[in-house]
C-alpha atoms as a PDB file:
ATOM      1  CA  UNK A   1      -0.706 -13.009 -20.980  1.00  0.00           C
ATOM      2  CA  UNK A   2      -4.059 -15.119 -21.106  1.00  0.00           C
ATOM      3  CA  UNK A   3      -4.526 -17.451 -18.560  1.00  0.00           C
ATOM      4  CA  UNK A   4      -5.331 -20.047 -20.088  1.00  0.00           C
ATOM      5  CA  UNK A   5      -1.999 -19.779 -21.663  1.00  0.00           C
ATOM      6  CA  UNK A   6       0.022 -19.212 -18.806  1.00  0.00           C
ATOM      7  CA  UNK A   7      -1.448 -22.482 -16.998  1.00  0.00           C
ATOM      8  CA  UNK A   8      -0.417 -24.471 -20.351  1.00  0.00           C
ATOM      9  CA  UNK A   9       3.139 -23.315 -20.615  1.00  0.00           C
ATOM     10  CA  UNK A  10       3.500 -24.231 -16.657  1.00  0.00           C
ATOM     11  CA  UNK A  11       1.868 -27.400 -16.997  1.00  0.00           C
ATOM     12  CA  UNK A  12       4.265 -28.049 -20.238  1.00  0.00           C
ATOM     13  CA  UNK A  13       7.354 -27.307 -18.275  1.00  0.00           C
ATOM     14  CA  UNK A  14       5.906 -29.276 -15.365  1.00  0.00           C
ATOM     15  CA  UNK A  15       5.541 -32.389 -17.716  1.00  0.00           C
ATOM     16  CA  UNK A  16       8.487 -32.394 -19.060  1.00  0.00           C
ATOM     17  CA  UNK A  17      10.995 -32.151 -16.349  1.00  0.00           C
ATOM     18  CA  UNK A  18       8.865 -34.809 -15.036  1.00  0.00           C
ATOM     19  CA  UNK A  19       8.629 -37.198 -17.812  1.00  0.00           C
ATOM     20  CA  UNK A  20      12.037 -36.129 -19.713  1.00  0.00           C
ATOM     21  CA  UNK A  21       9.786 -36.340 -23.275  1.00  0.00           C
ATOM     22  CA  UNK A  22      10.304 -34.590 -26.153  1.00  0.00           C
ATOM     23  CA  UNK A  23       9.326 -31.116 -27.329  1.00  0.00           C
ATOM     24  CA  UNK A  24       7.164 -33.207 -29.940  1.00  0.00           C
ATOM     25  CA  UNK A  25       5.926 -35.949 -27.388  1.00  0.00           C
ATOM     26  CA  UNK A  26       4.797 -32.989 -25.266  1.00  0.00           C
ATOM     27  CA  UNK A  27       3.201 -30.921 -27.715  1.00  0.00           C
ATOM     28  CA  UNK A  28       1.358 -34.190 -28.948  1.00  0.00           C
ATOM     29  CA  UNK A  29       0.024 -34.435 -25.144  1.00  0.00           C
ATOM     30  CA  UNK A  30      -1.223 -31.276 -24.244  1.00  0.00           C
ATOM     31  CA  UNK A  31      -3.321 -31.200 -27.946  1.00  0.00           C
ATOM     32  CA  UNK A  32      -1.006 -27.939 -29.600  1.00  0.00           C
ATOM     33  CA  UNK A  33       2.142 -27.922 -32.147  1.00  0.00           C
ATOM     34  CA  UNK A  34       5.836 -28.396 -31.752  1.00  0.00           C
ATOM     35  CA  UNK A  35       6.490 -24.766 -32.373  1.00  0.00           C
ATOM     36  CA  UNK A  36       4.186 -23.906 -29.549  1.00  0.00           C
ATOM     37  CA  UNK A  37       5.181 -25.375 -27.055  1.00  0.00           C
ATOM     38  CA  UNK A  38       9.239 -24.779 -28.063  1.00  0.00           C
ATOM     39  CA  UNK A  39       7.611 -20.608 -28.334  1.00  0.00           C
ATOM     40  CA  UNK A  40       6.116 -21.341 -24.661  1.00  0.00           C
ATOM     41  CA  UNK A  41       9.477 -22.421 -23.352  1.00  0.00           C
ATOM     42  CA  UNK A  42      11.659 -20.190 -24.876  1.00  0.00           C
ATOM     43  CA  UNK A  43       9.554 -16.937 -24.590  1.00  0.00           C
ATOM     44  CA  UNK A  44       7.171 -17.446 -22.185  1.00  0.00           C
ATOM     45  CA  UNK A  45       8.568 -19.439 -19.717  1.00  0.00           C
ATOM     46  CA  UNK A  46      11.350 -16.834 -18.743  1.00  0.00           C
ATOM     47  CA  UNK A  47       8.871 -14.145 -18.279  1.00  0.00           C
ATOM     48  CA  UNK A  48       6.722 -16.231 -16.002  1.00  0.00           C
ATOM     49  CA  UNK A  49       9.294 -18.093 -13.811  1.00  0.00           C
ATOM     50  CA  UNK A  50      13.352 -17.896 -14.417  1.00  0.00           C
ATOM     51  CA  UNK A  51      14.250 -21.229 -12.219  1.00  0.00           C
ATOM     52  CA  UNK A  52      11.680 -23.035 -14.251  1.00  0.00           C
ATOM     53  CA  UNK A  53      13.198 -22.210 -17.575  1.00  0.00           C
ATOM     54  CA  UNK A  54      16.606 -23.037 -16.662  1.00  0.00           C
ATOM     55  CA  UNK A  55      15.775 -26.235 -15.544  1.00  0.00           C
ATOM     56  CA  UNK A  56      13.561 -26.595 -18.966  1.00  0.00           C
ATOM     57  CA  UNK A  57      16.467 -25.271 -21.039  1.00  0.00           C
ATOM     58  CA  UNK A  58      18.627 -27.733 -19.495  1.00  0.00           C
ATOM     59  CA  UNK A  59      16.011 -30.447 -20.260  1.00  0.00           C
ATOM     60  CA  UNK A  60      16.344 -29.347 -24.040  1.00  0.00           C
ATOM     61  CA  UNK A  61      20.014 -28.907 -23.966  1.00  0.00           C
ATOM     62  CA  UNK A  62      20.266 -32.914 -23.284  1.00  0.00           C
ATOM     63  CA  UNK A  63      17.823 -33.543 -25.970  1.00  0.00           C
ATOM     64  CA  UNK A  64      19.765 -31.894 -28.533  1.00  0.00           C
ATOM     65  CA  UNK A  65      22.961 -34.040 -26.792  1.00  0.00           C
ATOM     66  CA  UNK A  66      21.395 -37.415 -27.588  1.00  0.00           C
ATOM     67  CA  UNK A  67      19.144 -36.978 -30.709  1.00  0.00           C
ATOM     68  CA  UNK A  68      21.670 -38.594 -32.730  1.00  0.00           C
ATOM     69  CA  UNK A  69      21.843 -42.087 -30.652  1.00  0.00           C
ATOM     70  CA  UNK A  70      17.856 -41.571 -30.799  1.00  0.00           C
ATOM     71  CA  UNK A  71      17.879 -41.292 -34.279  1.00  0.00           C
ATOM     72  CA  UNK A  72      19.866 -44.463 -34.582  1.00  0.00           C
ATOM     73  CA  UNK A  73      18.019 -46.364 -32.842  1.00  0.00           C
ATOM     74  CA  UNK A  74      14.958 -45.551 -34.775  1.00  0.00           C
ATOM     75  CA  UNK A  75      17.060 -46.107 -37.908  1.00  0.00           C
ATOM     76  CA  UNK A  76      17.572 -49.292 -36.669  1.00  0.00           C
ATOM     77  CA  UNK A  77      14.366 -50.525 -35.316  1.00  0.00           C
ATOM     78  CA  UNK A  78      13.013 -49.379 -38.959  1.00  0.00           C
ATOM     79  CA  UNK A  79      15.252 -51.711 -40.972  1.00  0.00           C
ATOM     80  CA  UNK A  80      14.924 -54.539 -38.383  1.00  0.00           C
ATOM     81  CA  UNK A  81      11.362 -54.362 -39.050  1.00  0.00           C
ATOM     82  CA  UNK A  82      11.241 -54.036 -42.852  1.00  0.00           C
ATOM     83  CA  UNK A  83      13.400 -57.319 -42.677  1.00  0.00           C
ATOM     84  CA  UNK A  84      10.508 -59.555 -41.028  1.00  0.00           C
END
């Protein structure tokens, strides 16, 4: 694996189990797309550090929990907005 993209996917899961951001928030960070980074963490990761990507997967795994209150609160702040 290149170097430069092993450093990236460890800085990437670094971030995020720091920060608790999104797959897209991080990707929009570190400059590379959503598929990327979600292809870093699901095939990379595992090959360059096991604990790492189980703590990552669990990070994702209570993403995918909550995206629906997430989605309606952007729902909301949308229409509260259009109304001013």
């Amino acid at each position: 694996m290149n170097e430069k993209i092993f450093k990236r996917v460890l800085m990437e899961a670094d971030y995020i189990l720091k920060t608790e951001k999104t797959i897209r928030e991080v990707a929009q960070v570190f400059n590379v797309s959503k598929s990327t980074v979600h292809k870093d963490f699901q095939e990379r990761l595992p090959l360059i550090n096991k604990k790492l990507y189980k703590d990552v997967d669990k990070m994702l795994k209570y993403h995918i929990k909550i995206r629906h209150i997430r989605g309606g609160e952007s729902t909301k702040k949308k229409y509260l907005k259009s109304r001013k």
